[in-house]
PDB file of N, CA and C in Angstrom:
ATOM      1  N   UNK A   1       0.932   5.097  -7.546  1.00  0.00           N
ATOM      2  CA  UNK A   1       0.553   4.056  -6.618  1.00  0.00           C
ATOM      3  C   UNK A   1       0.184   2.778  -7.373  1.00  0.00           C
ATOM      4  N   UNK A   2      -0.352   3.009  -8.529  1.00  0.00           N
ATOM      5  CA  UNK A   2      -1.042   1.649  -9.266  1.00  0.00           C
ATOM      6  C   UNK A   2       0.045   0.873  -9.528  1.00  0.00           C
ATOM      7  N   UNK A   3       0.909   1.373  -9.661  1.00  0.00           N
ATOM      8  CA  UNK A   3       2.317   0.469 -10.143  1.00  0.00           C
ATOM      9  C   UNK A   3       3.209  -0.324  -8.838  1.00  0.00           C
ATOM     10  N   UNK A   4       2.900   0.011  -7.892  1.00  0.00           N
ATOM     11  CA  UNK A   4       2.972  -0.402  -6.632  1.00  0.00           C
ATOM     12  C   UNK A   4       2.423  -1.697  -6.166  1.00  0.00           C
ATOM     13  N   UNK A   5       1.435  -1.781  -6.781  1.00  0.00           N
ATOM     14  CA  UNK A   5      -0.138  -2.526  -6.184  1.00  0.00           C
ATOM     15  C   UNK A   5       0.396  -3.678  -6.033  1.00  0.00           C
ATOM     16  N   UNK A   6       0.980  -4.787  -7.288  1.00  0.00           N
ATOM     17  CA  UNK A   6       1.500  -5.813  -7.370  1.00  0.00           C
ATOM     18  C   UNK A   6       2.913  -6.266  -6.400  1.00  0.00           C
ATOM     19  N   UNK A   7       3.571  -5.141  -5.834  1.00  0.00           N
ATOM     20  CA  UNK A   7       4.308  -5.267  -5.320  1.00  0.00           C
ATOM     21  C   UNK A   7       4.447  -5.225  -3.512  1.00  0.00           C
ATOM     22  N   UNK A   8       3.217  -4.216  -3.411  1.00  0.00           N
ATOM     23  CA  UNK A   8       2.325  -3.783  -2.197  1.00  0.00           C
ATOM     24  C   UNK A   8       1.716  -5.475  -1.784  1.00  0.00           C
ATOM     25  N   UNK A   9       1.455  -6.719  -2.638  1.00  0.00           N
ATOM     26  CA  UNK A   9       0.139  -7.377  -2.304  1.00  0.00           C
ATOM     27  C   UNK A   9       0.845  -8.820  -2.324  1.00  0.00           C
ATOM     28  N   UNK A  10       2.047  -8.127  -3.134  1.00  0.00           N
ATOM     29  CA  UNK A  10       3.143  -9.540  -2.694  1.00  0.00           C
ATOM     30  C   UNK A  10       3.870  -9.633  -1.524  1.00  0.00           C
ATOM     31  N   UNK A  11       3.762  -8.026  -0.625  1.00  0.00           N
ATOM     32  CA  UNK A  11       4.492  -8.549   0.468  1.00  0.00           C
ATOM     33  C   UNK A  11       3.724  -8.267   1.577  1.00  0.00           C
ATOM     34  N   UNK A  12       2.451  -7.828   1.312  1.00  0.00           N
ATOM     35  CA  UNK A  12       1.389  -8.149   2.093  1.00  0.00           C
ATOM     36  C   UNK A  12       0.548  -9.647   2.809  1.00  0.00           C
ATOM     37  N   UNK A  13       0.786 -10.433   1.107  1.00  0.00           N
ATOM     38  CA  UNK A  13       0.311 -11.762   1.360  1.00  0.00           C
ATOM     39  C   UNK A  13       1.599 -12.562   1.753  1.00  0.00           C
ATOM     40  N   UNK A  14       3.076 -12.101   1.961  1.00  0.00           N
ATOM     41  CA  UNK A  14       4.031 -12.774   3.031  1.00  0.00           C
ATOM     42  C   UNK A  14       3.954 -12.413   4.180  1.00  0.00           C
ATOM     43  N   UNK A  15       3.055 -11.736   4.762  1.00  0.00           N
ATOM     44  CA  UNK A  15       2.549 -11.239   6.087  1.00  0.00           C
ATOM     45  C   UNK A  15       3.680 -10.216   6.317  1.00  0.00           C
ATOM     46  N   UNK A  16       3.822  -8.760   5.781  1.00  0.00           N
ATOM     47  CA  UNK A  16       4.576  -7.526   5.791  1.00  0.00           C
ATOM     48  C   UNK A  16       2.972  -6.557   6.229  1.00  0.00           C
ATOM     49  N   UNK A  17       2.897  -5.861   7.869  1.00  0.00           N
ATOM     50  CA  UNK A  17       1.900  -5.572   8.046  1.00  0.00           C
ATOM     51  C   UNK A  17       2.088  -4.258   7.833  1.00  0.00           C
ATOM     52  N   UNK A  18       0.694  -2.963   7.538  1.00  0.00           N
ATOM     53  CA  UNK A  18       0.896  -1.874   6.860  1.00  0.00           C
ATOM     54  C   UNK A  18       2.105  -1.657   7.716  1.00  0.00           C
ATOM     55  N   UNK A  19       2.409  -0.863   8.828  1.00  0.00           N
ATOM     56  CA  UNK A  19       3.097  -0.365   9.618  1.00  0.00           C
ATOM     57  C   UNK A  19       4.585  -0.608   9.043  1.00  0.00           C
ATOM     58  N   UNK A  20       4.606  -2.219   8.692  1.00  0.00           N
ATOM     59  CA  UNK A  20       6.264  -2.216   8.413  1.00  0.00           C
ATOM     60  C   UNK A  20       6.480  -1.963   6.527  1.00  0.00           C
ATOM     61  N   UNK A  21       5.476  -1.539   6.072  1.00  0.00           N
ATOM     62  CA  UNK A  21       5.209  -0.879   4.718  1.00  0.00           C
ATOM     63  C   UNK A  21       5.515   0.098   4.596  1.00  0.00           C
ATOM     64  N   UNK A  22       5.110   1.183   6.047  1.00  0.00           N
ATOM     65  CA  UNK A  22       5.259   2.654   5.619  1.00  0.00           C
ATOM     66  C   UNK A  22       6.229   3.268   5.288  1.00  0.00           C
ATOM     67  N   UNK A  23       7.712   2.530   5.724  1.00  0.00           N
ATOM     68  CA  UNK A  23       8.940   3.342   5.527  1.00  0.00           C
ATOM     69  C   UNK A  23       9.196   3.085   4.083  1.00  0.00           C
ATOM     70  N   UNK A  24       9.120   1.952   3.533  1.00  0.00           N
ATOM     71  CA  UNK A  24       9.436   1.812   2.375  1.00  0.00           C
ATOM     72  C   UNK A  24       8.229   2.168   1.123  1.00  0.00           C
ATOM     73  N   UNK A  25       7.092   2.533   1.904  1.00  0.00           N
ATOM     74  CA  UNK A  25       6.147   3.656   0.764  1.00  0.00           C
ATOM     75  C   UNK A  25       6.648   4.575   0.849  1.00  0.00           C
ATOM     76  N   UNK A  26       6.873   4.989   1.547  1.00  0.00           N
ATOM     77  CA  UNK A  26       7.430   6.815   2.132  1.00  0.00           C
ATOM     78  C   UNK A  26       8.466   7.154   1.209  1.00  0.00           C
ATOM     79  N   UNK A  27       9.319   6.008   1.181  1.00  0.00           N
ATOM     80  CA  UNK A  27      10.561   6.431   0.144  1.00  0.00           C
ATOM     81  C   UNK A  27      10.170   6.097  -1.107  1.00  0.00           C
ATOM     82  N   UNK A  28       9.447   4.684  -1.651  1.00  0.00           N
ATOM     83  CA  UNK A  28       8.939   4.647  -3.123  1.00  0.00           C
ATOM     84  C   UNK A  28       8.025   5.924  -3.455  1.00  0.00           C
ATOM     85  N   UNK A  29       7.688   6.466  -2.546  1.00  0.00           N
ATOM     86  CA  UNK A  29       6.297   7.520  -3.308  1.00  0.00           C
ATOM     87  C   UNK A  29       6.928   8.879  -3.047  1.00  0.00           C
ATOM     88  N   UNK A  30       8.206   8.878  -2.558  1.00  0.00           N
ATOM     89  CA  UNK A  30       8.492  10.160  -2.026  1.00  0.00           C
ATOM     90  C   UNK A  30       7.545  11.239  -1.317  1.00  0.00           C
ATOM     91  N   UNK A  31       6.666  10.206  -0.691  1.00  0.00           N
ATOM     92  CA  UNK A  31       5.920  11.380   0.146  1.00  0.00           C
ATOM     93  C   UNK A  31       6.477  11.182   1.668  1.00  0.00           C
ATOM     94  N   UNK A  32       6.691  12.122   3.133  1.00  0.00           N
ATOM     95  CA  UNK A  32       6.748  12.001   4.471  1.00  0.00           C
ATOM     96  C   UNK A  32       5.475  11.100   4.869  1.00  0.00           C
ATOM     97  N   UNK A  33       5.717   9.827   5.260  1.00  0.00           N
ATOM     98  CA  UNK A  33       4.026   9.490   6.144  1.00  0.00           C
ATOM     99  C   UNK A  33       4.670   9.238   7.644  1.00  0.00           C
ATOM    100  N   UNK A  34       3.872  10.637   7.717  1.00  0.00           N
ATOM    101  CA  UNK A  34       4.707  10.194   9.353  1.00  0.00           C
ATOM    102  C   UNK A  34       3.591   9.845  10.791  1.00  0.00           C
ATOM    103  N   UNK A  35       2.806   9.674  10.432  1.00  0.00           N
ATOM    104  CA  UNK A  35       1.823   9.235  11.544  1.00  0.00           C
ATOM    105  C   UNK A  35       0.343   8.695  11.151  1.00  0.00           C
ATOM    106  N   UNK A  36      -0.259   8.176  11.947  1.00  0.00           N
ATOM    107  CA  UNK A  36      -1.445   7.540  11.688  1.00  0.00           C
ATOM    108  C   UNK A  36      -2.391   7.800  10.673  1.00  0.00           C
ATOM    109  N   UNK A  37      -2.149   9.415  10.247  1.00  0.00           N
ATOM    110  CA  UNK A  37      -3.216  10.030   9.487  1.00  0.00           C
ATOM    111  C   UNK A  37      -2.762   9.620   7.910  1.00  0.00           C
ATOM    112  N   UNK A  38      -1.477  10.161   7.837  1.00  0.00           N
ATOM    113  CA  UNK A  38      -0.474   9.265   6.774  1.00  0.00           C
ATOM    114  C   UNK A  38      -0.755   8.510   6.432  1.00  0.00           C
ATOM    115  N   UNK A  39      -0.603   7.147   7.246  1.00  0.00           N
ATOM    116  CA  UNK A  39      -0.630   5.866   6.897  1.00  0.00           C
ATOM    117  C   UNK A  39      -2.030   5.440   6.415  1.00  0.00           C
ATOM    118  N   UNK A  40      -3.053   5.991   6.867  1.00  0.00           N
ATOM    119  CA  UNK A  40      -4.527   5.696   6.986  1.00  0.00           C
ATOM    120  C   UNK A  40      -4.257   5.894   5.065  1.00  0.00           C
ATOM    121  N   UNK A  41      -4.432   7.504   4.669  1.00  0.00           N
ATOM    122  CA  UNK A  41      -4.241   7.811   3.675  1.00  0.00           C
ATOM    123  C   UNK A  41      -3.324   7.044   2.355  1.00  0.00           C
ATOM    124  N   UNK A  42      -2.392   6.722   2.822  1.00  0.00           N
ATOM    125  CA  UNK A  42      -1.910   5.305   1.814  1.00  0.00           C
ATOM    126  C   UNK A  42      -2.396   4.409   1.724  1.00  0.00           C
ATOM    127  N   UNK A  43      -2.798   4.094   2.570  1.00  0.00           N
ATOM    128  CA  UNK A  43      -3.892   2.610   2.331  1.00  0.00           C
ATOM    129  C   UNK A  43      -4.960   3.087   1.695  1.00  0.00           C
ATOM    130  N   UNK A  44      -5.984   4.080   1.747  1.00  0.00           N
ATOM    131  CA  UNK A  44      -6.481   4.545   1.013  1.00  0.00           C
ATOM    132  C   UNK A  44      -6.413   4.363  -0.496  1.00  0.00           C
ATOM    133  N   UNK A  45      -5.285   5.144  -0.652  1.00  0.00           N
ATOM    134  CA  UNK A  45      -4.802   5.298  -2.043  1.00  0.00           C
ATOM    135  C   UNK A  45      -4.573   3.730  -2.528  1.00  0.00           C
ATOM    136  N   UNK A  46      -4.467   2.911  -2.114  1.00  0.00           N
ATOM    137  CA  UNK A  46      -3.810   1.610  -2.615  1.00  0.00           C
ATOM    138  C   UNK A  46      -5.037   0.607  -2.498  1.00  0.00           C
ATOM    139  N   UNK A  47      -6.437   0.996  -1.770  1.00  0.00           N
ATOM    140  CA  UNK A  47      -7.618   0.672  -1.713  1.00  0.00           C
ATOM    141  C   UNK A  47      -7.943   0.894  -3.130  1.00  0.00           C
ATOM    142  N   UNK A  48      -7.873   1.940  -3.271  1.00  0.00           N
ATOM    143  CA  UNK A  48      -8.761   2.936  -4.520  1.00  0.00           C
ATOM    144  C   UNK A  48      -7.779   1.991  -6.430  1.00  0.00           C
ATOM    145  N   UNK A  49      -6.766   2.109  -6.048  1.00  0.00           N
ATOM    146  CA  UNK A  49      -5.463   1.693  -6.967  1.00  0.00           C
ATOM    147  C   UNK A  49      -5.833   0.034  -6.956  1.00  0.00           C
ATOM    148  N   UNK A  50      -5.994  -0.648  -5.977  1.00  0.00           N
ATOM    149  CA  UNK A  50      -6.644  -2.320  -6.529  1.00  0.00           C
ATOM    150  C   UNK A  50      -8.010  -2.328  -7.244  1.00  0.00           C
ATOM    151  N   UNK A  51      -8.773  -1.021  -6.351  1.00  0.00           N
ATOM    152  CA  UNK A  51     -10.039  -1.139  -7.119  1.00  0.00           C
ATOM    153  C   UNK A  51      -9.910  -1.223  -8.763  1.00  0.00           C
ATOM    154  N   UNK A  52      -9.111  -0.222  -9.625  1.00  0.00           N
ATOM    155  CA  UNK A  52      -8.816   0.058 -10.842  1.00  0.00           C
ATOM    156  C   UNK A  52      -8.258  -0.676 -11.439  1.00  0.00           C
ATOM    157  N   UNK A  53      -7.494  -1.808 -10.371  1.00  0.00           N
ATOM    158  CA  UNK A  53      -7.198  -2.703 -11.470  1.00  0.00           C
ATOM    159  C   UNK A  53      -8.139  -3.801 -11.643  1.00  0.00           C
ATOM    160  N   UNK A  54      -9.556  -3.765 -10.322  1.00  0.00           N
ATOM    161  CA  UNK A  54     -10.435  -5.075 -10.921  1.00  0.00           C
ATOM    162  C   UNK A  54      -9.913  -6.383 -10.110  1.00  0.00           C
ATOM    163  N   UNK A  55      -9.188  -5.961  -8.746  1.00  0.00           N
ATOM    164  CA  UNK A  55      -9.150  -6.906  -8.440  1.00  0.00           C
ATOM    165  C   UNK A  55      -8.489  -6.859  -6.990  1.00  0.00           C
ATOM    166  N   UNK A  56      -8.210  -7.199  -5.927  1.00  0.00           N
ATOM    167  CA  UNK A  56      -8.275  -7.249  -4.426  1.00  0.00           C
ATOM    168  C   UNK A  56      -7.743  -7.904  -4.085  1.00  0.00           C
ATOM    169  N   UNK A  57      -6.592  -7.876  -2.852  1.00  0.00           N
ATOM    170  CA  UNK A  57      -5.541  -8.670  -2.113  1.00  0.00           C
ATOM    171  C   UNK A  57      -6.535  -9.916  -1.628  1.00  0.00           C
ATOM    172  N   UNK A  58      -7.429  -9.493  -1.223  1.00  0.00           N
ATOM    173  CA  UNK A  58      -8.254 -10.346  -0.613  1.00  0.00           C
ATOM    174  C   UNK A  58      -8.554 -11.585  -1.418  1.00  0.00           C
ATOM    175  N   UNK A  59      -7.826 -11.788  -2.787  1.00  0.00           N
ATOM    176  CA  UNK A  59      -8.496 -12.509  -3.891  1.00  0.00           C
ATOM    177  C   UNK A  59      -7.551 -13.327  -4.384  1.00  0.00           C
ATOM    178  N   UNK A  60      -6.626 -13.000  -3.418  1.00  0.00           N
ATOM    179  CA  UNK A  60      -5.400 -13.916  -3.959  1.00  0.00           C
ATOM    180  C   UNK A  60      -4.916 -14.488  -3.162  1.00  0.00           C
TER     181      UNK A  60
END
């Protein structure tokens, strides 16, 4: 996921909202996210993955 982050926050801050993220996490991470609980859980992970790098979408 950490390797994601930069790429996750560039098309986040072009206004790409989670929802239209999930298909194309689903296939970068090779995991199924197939419903709300899913999706919750990737964001998660990509919460936790900005934390480590020290720095937040929110910051850019």
């Amino acid at each position: 996921m950490r390797r994601l982050v930069p790429e996750i926050e560039r098309l986040r801050a072009a206004g790409a909202a989670w929802s239209d993220l999930m298909p194309w996490l689903s296939q970068r991470l090779g995991v199924p996210i197939a419903d709300d609980k899913g999706a919750r859980a990737v964001q998660k992970l990509f919460r936790r993955a900005v934390a480590k790098e020290g720095c937040h979408e929110s910051q850019r």
